[in-house]
C-alpha atoms as a PDB file:
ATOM      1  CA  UNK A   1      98.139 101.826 117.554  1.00  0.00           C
ATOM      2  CA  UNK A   2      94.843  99.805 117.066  1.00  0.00           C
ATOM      3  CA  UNK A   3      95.179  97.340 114.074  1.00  0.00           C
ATOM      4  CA  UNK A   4      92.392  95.414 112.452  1.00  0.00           C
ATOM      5  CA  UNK A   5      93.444  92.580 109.782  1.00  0.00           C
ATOM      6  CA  UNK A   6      90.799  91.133 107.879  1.00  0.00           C
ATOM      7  CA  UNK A   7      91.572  87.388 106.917  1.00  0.00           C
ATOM      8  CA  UNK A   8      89.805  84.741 104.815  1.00  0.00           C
ATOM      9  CA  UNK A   9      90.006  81.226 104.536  1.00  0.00           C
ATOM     10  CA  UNK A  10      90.271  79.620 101.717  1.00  0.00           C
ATOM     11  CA  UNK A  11      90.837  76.149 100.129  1.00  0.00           C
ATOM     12  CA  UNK A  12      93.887  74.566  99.921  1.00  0.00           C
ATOM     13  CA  UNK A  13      93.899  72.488  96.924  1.00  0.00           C
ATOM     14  CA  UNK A  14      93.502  74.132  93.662  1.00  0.00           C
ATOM     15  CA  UNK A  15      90.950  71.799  92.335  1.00  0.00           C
ATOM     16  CA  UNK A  16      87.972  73.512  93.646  1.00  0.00           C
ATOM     17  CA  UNK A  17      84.563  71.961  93.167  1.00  0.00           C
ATOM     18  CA  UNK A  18      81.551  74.227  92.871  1.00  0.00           C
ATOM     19  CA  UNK A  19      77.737  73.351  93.702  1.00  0.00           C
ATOM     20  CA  UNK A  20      75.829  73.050  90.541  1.00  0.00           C
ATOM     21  CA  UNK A  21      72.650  74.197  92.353  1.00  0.00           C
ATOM     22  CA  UNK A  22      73.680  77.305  93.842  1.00  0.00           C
ATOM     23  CA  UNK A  23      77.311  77.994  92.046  1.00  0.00           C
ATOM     24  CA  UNK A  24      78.647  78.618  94.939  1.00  0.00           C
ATOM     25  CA  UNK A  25      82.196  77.022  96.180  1.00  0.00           C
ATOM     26  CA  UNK A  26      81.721  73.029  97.799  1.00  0.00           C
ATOM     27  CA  UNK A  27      83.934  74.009 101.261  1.00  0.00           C
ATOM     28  CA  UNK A  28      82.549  70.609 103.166  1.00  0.00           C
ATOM     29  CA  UNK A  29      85.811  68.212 103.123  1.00  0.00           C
ATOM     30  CA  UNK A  30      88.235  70.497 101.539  1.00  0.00           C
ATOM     31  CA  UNK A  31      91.200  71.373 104.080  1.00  0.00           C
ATOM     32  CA  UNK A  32      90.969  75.219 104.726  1.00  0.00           C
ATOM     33  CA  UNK A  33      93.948  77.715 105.017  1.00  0.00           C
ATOM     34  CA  UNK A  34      94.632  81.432 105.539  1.00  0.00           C
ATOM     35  CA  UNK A  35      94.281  83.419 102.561  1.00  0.00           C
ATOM     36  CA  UNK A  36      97.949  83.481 101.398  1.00  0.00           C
ATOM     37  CA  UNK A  37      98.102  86.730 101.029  1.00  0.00           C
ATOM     38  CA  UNK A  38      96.638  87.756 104.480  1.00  0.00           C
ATOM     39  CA  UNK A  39      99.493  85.984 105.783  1.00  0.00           C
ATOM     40  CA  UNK A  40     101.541  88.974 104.948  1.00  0.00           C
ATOM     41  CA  UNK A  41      98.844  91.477 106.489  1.00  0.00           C
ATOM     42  CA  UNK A  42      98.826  89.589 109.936  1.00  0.00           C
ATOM     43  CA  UNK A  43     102.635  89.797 109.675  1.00  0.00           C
ATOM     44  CA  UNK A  44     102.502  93.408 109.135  1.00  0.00           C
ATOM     45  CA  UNK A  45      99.890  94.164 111.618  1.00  0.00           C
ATOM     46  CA  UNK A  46     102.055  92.033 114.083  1.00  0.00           C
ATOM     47  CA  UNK A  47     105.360  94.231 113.682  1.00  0.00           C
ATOM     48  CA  UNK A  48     102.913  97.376 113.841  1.00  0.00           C
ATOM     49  CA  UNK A  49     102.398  96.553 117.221  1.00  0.00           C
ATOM     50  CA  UNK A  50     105.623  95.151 118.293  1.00  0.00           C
ATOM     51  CA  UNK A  51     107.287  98.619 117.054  1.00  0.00           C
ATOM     52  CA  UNK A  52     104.369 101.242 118.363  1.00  0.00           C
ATOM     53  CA  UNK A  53     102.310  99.091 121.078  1.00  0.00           C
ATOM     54  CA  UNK A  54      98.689  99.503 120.821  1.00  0.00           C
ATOM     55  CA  UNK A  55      96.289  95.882 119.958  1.00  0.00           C
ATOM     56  CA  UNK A  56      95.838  93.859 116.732  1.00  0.00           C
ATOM     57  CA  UNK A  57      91.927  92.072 115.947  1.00  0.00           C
ATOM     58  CA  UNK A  58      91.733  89.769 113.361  1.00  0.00           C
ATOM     59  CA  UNK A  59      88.621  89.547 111.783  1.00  0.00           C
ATOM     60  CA  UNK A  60      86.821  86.758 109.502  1.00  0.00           C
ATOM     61  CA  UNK A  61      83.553  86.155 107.420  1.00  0.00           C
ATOM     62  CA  UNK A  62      82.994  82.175 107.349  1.00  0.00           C
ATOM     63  CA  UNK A  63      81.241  79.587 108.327  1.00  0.00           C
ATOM     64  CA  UNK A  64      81.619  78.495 111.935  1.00  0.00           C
ATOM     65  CA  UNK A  65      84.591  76.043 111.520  1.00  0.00           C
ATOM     66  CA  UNK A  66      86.891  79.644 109.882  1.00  0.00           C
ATOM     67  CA  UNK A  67      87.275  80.161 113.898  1.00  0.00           C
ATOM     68  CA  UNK A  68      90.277  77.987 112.793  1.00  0.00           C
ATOM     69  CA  UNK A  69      92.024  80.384 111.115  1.00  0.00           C
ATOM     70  CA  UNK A  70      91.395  83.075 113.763  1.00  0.00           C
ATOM     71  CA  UNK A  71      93.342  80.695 115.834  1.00  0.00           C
ATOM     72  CA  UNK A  72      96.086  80.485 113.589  1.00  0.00           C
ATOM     73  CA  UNK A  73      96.340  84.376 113.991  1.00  0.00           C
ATOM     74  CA  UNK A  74      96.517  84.558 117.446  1.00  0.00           C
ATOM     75  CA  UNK A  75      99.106  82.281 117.297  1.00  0.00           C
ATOM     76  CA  UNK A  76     101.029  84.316 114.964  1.00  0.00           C
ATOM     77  CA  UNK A  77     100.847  87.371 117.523  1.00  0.00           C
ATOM     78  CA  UNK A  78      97.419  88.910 116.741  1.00  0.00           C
ATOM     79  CA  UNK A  79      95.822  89.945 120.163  1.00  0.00           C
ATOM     80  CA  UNK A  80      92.107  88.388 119.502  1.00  0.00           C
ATOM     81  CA  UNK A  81      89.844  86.974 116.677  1.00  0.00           C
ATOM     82  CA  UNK A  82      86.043  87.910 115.576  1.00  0.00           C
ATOM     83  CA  UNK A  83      84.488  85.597 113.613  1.00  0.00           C
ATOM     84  CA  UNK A  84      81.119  86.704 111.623  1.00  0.00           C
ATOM     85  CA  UNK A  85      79.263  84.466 110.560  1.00  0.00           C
ATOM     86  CA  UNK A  86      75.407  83.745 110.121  1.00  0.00           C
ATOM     87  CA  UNK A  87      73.491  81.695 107.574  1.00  0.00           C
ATOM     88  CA  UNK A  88      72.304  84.983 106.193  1.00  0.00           C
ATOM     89  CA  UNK A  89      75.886  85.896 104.904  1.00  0.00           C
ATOM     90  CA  UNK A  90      75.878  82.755 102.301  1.00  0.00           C
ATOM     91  CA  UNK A  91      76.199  83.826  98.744  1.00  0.00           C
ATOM     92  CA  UNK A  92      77.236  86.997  99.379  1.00  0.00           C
ATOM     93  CA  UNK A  93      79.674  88.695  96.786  1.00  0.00           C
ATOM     94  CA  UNK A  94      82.190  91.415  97.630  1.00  0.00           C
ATOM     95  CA  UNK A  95      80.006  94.346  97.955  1.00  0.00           C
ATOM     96  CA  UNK A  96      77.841  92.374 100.157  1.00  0.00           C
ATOM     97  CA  UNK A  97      81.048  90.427 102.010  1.00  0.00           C
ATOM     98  CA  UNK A  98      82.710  93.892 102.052  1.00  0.00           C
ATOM     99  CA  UNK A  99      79.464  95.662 103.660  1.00  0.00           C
ATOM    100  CA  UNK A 100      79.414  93.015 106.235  1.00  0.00           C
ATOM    101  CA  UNK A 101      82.857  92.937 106.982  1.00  0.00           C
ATOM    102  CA  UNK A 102      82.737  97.189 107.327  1.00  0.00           C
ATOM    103  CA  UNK A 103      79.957  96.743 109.619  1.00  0.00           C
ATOM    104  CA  UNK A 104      81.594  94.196 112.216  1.00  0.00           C
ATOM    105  CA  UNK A 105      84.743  96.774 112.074  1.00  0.00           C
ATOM    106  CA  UNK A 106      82.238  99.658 113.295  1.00  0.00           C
ATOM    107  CA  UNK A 107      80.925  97.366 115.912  1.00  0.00           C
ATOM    108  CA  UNK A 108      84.421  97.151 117.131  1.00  0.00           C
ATOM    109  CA  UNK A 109      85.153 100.799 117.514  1.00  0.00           C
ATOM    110  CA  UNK A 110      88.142 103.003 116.458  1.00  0.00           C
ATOM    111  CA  UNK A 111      90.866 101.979 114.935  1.00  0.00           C
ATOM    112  CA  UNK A 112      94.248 103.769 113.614  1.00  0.00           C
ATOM    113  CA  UNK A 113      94.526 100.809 110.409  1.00  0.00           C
ATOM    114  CA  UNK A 114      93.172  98.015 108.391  1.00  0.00           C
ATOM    115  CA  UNK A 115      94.999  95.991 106.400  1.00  0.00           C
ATOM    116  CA  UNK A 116      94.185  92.816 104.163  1.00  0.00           C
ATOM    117  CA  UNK A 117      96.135  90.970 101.803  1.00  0.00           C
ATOM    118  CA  UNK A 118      96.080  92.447  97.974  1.00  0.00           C
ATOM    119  CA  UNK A 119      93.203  89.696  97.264  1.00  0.00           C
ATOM    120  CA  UNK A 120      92.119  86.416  97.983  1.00  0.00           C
ATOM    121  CA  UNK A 121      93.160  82.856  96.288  1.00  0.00           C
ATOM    122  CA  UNK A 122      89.900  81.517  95.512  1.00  0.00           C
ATOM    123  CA  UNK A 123      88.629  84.721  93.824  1.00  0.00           C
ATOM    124  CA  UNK A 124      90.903  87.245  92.647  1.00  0.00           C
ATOM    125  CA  UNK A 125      88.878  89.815  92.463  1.00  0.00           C
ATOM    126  CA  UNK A 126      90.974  92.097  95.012  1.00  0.00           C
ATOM    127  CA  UNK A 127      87.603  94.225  95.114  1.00  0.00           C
ATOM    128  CA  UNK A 128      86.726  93.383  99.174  1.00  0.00           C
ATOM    129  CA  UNK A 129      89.593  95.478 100.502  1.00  0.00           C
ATOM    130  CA  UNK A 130      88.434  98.941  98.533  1.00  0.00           C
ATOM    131  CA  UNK A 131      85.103  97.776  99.183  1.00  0.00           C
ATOM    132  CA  UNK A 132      85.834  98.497 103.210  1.00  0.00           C
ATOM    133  CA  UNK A 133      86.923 101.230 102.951  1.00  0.00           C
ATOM    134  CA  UNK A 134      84.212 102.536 100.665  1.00  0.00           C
ATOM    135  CA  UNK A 135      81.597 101.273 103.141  1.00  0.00           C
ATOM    136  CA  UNK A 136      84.057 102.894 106.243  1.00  0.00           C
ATOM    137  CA  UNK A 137      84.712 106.430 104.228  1.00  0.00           C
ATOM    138  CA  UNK A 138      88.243 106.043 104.590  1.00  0.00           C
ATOM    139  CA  UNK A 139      91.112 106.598 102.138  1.00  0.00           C
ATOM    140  CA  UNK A 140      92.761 103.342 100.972  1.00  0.00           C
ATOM    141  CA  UNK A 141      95.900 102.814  99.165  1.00  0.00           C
ATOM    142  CA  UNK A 142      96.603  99.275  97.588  1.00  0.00           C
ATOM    143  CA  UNK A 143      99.409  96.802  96.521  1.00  0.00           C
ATOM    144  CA  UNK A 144     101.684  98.113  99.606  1.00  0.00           C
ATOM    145  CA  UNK A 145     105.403  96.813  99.072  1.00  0.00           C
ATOM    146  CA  UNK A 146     106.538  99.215 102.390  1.00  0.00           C
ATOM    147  CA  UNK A 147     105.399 101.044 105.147  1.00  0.00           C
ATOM    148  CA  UNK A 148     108.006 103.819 105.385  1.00  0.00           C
ATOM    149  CA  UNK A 149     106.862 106.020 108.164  1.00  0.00           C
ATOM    150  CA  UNK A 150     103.762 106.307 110.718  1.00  0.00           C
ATOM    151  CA  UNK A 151     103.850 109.823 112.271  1.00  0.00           C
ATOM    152  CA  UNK A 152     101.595 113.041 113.354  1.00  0.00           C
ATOM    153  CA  UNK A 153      98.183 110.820 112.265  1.00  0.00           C
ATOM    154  CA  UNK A 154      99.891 110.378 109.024  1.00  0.00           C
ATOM    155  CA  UNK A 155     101.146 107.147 106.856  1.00  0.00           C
ATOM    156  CA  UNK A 156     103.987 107.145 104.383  1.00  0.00           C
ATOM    157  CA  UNK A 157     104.139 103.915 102.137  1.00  0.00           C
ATOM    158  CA  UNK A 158     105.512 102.668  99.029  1.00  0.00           C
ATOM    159  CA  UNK A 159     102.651 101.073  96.300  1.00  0.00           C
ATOM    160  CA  UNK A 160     103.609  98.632  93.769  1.00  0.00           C
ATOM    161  CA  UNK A 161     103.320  99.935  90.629  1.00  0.00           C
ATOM    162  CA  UNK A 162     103.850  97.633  86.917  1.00  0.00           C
ATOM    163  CA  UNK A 163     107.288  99.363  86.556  1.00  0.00           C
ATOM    164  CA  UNK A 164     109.010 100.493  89.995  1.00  0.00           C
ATOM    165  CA  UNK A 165     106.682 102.183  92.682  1.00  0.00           C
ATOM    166  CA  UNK A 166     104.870 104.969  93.910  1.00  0.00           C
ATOM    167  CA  UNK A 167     105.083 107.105  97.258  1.00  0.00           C
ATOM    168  CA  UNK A 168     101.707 107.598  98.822  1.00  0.00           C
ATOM    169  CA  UNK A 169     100.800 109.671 101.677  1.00  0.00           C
ATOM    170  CA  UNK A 170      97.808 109.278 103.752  1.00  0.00           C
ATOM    171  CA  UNK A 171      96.037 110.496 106.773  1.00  0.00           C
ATOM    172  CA  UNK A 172      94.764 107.570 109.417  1.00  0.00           C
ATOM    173  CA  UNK A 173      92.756 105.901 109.767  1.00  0.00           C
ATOM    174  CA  UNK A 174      93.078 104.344 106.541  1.00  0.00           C
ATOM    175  CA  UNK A 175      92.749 100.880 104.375  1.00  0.00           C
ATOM    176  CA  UNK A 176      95.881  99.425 103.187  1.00  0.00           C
ATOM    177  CA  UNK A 177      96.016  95.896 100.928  1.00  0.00           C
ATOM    178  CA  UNK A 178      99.644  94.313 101.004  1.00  0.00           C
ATOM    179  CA  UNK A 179     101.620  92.154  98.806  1.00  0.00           C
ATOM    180  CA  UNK A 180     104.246  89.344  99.415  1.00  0.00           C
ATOM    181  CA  UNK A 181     107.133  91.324  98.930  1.00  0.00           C
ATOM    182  CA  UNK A 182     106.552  93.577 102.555  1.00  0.00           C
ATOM    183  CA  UNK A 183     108.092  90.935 104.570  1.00  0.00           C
ATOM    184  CA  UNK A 184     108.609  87.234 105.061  1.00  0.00           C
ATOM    185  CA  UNK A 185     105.487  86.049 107.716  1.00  0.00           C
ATOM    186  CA  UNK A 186     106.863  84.164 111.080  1.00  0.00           C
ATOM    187  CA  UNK A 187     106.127  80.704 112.152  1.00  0.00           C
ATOM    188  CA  UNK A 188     103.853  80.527 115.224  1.00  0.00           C
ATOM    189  CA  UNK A 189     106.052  80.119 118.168  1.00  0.00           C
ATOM    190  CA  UNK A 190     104.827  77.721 121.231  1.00  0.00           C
ATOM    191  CA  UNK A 191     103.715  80.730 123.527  1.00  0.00           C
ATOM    192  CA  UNK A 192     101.637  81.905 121.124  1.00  0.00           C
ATOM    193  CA  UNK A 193     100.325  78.142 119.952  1.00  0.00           C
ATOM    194  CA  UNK A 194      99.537  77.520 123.982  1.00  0.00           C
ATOM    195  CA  UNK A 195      97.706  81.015 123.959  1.00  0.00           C
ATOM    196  CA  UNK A 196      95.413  80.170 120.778  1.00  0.00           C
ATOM    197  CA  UNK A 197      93.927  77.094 121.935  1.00  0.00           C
ATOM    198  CA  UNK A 198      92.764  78.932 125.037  1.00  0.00           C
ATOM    199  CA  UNK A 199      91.454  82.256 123.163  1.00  0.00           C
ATOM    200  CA  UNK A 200      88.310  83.216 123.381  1.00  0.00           C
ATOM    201  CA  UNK A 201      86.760  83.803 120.000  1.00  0.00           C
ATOM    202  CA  UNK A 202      83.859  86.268 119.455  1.00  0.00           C
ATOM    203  CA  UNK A 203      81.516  85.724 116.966  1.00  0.00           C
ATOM    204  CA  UNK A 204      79.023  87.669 115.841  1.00  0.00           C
ATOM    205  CA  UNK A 205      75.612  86.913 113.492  1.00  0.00           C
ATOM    206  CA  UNK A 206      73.242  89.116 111.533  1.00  0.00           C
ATOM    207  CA  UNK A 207      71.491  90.405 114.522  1.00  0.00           C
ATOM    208  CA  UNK A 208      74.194  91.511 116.456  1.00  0.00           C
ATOM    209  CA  UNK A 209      75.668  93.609 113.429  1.00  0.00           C
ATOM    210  CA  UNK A 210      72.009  95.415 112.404  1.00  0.00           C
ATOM    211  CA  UNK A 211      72.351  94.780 109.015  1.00  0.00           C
ATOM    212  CA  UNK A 212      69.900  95.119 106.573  1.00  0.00           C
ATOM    213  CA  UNK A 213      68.302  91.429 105.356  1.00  0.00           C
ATOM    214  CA  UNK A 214      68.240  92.826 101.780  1.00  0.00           C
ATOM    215  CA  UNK A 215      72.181  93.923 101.820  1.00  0.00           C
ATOM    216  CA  UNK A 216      73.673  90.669 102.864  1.00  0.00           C
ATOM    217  CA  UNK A 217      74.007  87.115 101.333  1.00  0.00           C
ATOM    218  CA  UNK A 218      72.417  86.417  98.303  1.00  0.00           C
ATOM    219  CA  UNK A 219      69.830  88.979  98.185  1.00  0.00           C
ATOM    220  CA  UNK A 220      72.556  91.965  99.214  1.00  0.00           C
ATOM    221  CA  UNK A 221      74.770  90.931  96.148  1.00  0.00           C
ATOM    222  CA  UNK A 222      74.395  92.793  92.744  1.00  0.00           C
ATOM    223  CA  UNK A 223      76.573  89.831  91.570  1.00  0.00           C
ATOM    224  CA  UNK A 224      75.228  86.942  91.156  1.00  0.00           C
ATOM    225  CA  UNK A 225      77.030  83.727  89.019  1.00  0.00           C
ATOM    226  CA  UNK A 226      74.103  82.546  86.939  1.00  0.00           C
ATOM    227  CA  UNK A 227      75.956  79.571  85.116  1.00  0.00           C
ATOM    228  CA  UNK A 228      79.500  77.758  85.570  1.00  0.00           C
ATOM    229  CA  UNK A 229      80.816  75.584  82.595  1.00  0.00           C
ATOM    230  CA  UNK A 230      84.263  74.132  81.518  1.00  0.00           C
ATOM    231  CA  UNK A 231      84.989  76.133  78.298  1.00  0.00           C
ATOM    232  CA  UNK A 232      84.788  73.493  75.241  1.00  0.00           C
ATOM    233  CA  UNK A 233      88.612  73.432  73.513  1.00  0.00           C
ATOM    234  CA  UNK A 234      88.646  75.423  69.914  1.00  0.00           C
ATOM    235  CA  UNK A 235      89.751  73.727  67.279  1.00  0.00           C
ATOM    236  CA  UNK A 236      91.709  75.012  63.827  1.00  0.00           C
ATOM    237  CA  UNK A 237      94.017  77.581  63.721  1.00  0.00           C
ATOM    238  CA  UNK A 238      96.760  77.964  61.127  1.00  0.00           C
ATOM    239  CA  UNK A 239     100.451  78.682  61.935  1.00  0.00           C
ATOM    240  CA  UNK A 240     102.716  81.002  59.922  1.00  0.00           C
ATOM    241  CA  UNK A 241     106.156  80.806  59.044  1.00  0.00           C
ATOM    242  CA  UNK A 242     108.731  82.441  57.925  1.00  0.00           C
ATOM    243  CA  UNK A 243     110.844  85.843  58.789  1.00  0.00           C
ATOM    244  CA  UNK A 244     109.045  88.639  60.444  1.00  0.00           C
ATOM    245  CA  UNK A 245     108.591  90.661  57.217  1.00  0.00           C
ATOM    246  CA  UNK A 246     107.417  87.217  55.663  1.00  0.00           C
ATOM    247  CA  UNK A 247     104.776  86.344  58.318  1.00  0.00           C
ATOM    248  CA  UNK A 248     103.632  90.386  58.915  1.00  0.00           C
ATOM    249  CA  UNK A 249     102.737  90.267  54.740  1.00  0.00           C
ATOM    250  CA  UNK A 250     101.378  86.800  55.490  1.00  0.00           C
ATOM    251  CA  UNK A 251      98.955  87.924  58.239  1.00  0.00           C
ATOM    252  CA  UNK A 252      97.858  91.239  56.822  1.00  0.00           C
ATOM    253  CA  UNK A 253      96.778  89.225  53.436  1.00  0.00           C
ATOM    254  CA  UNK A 254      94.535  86.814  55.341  1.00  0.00           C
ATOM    255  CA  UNK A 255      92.832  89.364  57.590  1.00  0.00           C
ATOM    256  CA  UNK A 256      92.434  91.410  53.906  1.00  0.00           C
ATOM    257  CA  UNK A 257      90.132  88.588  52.974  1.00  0.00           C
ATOM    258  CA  UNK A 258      88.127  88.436  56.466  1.00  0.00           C
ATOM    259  CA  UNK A 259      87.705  91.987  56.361  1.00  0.00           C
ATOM    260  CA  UNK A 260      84.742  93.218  53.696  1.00  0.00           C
END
């Protein structure tokens, strides 16, 4: 089975400074980590291959210093790292990240799965993983608790759902985004730490991807932040007292005289 696992790094401390000029994220002196989240897709894409054989690639979109956290994957069991990265790619949102990413997956040829984590720290958006498999025409199913059963070019798994969860069938290859509770990720052990710092990792630009000028970075992104500000604090308010009943009456009488 041929696993790709698309990782992102991602600042460590919470208190994330943005550049005023182009609103995007200040990454220059902030230590850099693995996506959380992806932690539990390289996990899962490690066990995938322990249990069926086959290869796992781990896959980034960074600057040139995210070749760290390729590393980090290989020592974790992944099989090799591909780092893209070009100055083109800067400001790109997730259509444009997710474009990219889908292209650099085609580059590296068939595959049986995909998995990423359910989103990433710094943005929450949780839209790059659908937007692979949009750009790959492949089925996705996300917020994957369990894989139950890979058989006959099939997947069984069970999705998180707000109250219990859902059994979802697919055919492969297909997208899946995880969450914490599919397992507990490994610590690197010193084989694997020995074989990172000798890894070769690719990396691969614009150029060697094809990609259209006008659907990466900034100019590829239909999102664009335009303006970043610290919301001023309100001020006012008035609390109610009283029993439910009491409060309820209270309410409906002061909304009576807001509404004409």
């Amino acid at each position: 089975m041929d696993i790709i696992v698309c990782i992102k790094q991602v600042p460590e401390t919470t208190e994330v400074r943005i550049n005023p000029e182009t609103n995007t994220l200040i990454r220059e002196g902030v230590k850099s980590i693995i996506n959380p989240f992806d932690m539990y897709a390289i996990e899962e894409a490690v066990r995938l291959k322990e249990k069926f054989g086959g290869k796992v690639v781990a896959i980034t979109m960074g600057p040139p210093q995210a070749d760290v956290a390729l590393r980090e994957a290989i020592a974790l069991g992944v099989d090799e790292g591909i780092l893209v990265s070009d100055r083109a790619f800067a400001g790109s949102d997730t259509w444009a990240t997710s474009y990219t990413l889908s292209a650099a997956i085609k580059k590296i040829g068939a595959f049986d799965l995909v998995l990423c984590g359910k989103q990433a720290s710094d943005g929450d958006t949780a839209q790059v993983g659908p937007g692979i498999s949009a750009h790959l025409d492949i089925p996705q199913v996300t917020y994957i608790k369990k894989i139950e059963e890979i058989k006959d070019g099939y997947i069984r798994v069970e999705r998180m759902m707000e109250e219990g969860y859902e059994i979802v069938q697919s055919p492969l290859p297909v997208l899946l985004t995880v969450v914490k509770e599919i397992n507990e990720p490994r610590l690197p052990s010193l084989k694997g730490m020995m074989r990172s710092k000798s890894a070769k990792i690719t990396a691969w630009g614009q150029k060697d991807l094809n990609l259209d000028p006008q659907g990466i970075g900034l100019c590829g992104s239909p999102t664009q932040v335009v303006k970043i500000f610290t919301p001023q604090p309100r001020s006012g308010g008035q609390m109610l007292s009283g029993e439910p009943q009491e409060v309820a009456a209270q309410l409906v009488e002061l909304l009576k005289k807001e509404v004409p």
